[in-house]
Structure formats: C-alpha cells, structure tokens
Protein backbone atom coordinates (compact mmCIF):
# COMPACT_ATOMS: atom_id res chain seq x y z
CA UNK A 1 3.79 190.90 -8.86
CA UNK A 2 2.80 193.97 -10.41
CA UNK A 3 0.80 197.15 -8.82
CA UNK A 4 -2.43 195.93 -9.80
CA UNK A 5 -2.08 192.08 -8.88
CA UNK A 6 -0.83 193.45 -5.03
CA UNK A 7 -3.75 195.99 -4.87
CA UNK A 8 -6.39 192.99 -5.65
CA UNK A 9 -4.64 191.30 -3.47
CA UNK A 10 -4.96 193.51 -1.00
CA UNK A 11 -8.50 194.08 -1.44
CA UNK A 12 -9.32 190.14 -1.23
CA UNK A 13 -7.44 190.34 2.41
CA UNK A 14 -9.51 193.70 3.48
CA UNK A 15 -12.72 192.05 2.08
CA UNK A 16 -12.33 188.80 4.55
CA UNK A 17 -10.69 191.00 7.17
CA UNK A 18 -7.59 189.19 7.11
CA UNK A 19 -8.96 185.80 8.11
CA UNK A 20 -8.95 182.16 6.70
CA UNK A 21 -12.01 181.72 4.75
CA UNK A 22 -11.82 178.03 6.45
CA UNK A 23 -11.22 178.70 10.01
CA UNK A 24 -11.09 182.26 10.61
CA UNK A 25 -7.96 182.05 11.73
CA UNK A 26 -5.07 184.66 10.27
CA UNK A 27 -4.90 184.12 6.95
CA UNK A 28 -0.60 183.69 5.54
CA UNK A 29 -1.88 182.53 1.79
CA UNK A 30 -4.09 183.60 -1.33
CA UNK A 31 -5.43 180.35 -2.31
CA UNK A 32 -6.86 180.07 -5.73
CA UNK A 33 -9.88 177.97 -6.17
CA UNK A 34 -9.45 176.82 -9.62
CA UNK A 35 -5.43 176.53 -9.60
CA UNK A 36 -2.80 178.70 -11.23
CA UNK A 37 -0.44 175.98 -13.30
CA UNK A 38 -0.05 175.94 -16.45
CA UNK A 39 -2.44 173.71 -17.68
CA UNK A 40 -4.95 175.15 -15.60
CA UNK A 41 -3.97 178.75 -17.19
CA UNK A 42 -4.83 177.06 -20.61
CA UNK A 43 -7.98 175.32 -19.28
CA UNK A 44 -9.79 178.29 -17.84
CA UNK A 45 -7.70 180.95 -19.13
CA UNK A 46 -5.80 183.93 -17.18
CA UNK A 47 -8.88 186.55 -16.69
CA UNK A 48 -10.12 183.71 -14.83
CA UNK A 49 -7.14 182.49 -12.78
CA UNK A 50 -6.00 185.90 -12.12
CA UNK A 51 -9.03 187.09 -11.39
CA UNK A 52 -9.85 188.01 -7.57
CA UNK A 53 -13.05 186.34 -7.43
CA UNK A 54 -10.46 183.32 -7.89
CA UNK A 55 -9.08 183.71 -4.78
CA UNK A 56 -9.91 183.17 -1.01
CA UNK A 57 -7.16 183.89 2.00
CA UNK A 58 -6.02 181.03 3.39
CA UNK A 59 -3.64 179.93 6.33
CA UNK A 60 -1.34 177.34 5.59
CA UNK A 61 -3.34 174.50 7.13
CA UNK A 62 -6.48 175.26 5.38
CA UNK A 63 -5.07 176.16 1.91
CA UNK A 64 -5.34 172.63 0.06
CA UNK A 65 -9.10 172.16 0.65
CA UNK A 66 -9.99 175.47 -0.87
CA UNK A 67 -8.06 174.26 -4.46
CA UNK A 68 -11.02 172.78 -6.72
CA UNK A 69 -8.76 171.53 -9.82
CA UNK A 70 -9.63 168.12 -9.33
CA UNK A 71 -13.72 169.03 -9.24
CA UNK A 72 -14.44 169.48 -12.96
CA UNK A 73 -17.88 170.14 -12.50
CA UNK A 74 -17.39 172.56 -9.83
CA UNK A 75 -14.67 174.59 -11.66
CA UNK A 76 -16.65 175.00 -14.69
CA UNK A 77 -19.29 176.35 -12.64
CA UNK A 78 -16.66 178.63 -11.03
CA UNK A 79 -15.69 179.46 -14.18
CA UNK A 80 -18.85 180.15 -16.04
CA UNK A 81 -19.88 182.46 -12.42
CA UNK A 82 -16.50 184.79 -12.66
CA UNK A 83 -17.50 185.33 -16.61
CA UNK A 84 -21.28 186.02 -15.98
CA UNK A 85 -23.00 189.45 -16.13
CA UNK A 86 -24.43 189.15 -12.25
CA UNK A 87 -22.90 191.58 -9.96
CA UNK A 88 -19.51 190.80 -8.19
CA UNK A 89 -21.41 190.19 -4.84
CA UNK A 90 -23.12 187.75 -6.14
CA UNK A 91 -20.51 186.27 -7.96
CA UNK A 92 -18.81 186.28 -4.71
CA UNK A 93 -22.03 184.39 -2.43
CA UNK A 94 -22.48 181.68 -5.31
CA UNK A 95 -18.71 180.71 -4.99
CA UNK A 96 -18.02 180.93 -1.97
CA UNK A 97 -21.04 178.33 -1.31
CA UNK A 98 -19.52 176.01 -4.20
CA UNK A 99 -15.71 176.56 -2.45
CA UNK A 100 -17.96 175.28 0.95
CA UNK A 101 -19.56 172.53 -0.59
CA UNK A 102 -16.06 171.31 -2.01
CA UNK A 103 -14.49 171.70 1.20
CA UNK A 104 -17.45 169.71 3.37
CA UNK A 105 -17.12 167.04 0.55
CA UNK A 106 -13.03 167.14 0.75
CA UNK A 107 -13.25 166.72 4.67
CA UNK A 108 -15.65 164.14 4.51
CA UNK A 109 -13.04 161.90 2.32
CA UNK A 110 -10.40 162.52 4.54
CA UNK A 111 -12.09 161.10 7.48
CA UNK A 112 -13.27 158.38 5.70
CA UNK A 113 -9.68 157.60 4.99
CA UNK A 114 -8.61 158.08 8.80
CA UNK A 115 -11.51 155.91 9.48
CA UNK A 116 -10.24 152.60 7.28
C-alpha cells in the first residue's frame, strides 16, 4: 500500500471516528462498496474502486452487507455519484443512504431465509 492509499485510509477511519458504519462498533476492515476484483476494476474502473468515497470501515461481522457488487443498479448509481461534480460531502450523504438502503434490503433477505 503506498503513502497515499494509507493516508486515505486513514482519513476514511478519522472521518467515521473509528467505528463500523453498521454498528458502531470498532471498525478492523475498509470495506469497499462496489468491490475491488478484477472484474469489478474493469467494470467501474480504478479512480472509482480506489477511490475513498468507495470505502466505509467495517468490523468483521458487518463487512459483507456493506459490498454492493451484486446491486447493479445501485453501483452504477455509486458510480455515476463518486464521478459527479457535487461536493465530496454530498457525495458522501447520497452514498452512504444508497450503502443503507442496500444493507436494510440485504438484512431483510437474510431473515427471510432464517424464517423458511
């Protein structure tokens, strides 16, 4: 990881205090909402992947639901948000309620499951 990837880092974990975006709780991961594999690299491209409005801390419980790969219409709307012209701060609000929606949608599914 170079000097510039662990000083966004950094800044993502000072911006959310060190905390799961999930549960608050302390956060042990950088979770990337649209996800970093190869194919997804080629998808979306790396100043989107890499970028820090990409990522949200996670703790190793929690880190799964924030991954939207498998929402298409989501991650092009994450996608088309990092690249706009509105201010990072807003950028920031209009994902994070997108990563929220994702994750109510993802819990709701799993207790479905539990529920069958």
């Amino acid at each position: 990881m170079t000097d510039k990837e662990m000083q966004k880092l950094e800044e993502m974990y000072q911006y959310y205090n060190y905390r799961c975006f999930v549960c608050r709780g302390i956060a042990t991961n950088r979770a990337h909402i649209l996800g970093q594999g190869r194919a997804k690299r080629h998808i979306y491209g790396n100043e989107v992947i890499d970028n820090i409005l990409n990522w949200l801390p996670a703790c190793d419980r929690h880190n799964d639901l924030i991954d939207m790969s498998n929402n298409q219409i989501g991650a092009i709307e994450v996608k088309a948000i990092i690249k706009s012209d509105i201010s990072a701060e807003e950028k920031r609000a209009i994902i994070e309620e997108i990563v929220r929606e994702n994750i109510k949608r993802k819990e709701q599914k799993i207790e479905r499951r539990s529920n069958l």
